[in-house]
Protein backbone atom coordinates (compact mmCIF):
# COMPACT_ATOMS: atom_id res chain seq x y z
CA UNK A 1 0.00 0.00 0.00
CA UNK A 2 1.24 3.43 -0.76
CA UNK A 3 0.31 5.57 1.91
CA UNK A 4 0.86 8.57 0.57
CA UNK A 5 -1.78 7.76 -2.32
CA UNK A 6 -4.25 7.09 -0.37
CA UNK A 7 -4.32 10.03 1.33
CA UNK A 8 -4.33 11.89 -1.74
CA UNK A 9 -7.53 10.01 -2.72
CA UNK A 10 -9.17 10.23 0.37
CA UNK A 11 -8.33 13.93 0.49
CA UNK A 12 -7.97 15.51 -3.34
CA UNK A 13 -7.45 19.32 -1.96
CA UNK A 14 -4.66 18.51 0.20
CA UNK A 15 -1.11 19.63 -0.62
CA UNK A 16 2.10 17.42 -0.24
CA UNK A 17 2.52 20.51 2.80
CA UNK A 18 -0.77 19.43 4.75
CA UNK A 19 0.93 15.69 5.62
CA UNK A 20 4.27 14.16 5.67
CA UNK A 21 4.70 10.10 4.79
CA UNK A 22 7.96 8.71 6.34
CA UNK A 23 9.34 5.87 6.74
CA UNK A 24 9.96 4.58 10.42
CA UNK A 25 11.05 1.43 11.24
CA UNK A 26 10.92 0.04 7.84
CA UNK A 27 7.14 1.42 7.87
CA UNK A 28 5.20 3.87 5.98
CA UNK A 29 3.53 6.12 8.67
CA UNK A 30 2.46 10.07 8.43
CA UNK A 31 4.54 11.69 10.39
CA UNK A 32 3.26 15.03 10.14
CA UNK A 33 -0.78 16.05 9.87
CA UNK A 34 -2.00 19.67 9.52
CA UNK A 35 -5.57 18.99 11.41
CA UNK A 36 -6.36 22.70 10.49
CA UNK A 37 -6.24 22.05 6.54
CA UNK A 38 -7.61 18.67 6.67
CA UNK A 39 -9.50 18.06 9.62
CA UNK A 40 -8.61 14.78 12.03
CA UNK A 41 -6.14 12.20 10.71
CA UNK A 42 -7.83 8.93 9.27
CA UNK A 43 -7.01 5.93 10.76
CA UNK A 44 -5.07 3.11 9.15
CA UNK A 45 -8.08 1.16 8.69
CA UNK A 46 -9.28 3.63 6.61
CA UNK A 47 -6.54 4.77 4.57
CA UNK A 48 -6.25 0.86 3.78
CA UNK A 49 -9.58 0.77 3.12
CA UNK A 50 -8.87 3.01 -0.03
CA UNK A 51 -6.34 1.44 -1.46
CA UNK A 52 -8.14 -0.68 -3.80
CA UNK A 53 -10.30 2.35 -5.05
CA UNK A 54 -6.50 3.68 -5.24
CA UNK A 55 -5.20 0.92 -7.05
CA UNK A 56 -8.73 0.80 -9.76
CA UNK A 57 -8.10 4.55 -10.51
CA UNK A 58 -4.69 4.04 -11.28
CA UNK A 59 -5.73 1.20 -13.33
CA UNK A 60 -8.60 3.18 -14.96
CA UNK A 61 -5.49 5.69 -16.12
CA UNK A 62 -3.35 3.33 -17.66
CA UNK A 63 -5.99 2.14 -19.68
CA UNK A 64 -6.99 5.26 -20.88
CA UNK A 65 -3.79 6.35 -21.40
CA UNK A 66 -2.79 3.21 -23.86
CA UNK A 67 -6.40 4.02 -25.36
CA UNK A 68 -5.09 7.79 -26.06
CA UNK A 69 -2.07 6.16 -27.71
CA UNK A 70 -3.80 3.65 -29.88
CA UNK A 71 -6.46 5.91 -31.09
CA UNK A 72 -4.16 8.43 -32.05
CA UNK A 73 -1.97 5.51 -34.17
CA UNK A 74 -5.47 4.53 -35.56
CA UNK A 75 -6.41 7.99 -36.28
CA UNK A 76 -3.04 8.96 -37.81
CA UNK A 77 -3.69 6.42 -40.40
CA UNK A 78 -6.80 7.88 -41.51
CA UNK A 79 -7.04 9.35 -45.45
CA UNK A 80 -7.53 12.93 -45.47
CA UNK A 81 -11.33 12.07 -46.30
CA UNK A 82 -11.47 9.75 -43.42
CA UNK A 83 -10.50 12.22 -41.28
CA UNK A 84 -13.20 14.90 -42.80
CA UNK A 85 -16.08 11.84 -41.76
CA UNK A 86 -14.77 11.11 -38.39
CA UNK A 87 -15.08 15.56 -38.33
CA UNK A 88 -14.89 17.01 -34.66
CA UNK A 89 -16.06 13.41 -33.01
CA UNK A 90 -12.02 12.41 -32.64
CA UNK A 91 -11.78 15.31 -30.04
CA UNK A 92 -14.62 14.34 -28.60
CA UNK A 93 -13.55 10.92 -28.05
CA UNK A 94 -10.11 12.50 -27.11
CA UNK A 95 -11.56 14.58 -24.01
CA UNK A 96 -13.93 11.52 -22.83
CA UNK A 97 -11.02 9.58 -22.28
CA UNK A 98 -9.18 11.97 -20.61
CA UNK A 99 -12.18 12.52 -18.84
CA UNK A 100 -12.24 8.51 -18.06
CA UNK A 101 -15.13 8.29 -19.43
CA UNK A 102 -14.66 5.59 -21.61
CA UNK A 103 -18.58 4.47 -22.45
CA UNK A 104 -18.76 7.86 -23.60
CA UNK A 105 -16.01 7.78 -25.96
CA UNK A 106 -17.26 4.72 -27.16
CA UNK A 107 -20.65 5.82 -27.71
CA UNK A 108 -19.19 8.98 -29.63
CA UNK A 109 -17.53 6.41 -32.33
CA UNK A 110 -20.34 4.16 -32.46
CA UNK A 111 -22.47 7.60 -33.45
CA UNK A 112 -20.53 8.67 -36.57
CA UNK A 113 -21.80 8.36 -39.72
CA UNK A 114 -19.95 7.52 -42.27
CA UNK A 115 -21.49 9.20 -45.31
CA UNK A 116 -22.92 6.73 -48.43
CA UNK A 117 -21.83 8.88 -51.11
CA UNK A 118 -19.57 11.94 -51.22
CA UNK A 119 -18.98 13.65 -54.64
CA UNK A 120 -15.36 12.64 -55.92
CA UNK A 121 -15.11 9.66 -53.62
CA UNK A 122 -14.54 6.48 -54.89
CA UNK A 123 -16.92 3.49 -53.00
CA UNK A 124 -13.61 1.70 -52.50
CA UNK A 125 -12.14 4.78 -50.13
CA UNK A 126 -15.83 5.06 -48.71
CA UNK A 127 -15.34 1.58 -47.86
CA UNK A 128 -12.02 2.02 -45.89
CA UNK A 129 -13.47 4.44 -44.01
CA UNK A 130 -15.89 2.41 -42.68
CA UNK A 131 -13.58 -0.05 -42.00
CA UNK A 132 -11.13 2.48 -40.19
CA UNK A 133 -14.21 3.35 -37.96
CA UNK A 134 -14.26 -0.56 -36.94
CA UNK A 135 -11.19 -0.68 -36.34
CA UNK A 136 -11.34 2.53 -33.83
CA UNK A 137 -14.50 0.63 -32.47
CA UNK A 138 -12.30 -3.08 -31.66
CA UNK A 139 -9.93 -0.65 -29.54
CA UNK A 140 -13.06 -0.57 -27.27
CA UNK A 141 -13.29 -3.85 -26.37
């Protein structure tokens, strides 16, 4: 368990100036609380209590960051055209992950539509378009 983690989840606002984490002993343990910033110390139970929420939000990040990198190799690839159908949705998608939400991302990419016909577009490119956009879609599984 990283101590000093936890008490960043538990309390977001704080600064690394409102607590101290040292090691004693071999032991994390805070050494140093400011109980006017941030109110009475939490117990050990508790702060081990959050480390799995810890750990799943850390988790949550590195997936979203290898998402970020993915989609952006995906949508690097895109034709010029492509690019023009996918339109504004790939910052969308973009700031939902970043956000974490990743349903919503999803959701934004399962919502574009890629046009049937555009003037001066052969079916073949329309077609790799569509098949760019499934491609974006599998990195949501």
């Amino acid at each position: 368990m990283n101590l000093a983690s936890c008490i960043q989840f538990l309390f977001p606002n704080a600064s690394r100036n409102d607590y101290r984490v040292s090691l004693v002993s071999g032991a994390q343990q805070v050494t140093y609380w400011n109980v006017a910033t941030l109110g009475a110390q939490p117990s050990n139970e508790t702060l081990l209590a959050a480390w799995p929420e810890v750990l799943s939000k850390q988790e949550a990040k590195r997936v979203a960051a290898d998402l970020l990198v993915s989609l952006k190799a995906a949508y690097a690839n895109f034709s010029d055209g492509g690019k023009w159908a996918f339109g504004s949705a790939y910052d969308t998608v973009v700031n939902h992950i970043r956000r974490g939400d990743i349903a919503a991302a999803r959701l934004t990419v399962q919502m574009i539509q890629i046009p049937a016909e555009v003037p001066g577009t052969s079916p073949d490119a329309l077609a790799t378009w569509t098949a760019k956009k499934a491609e974006i879609l599998a990195l949501f599984s």
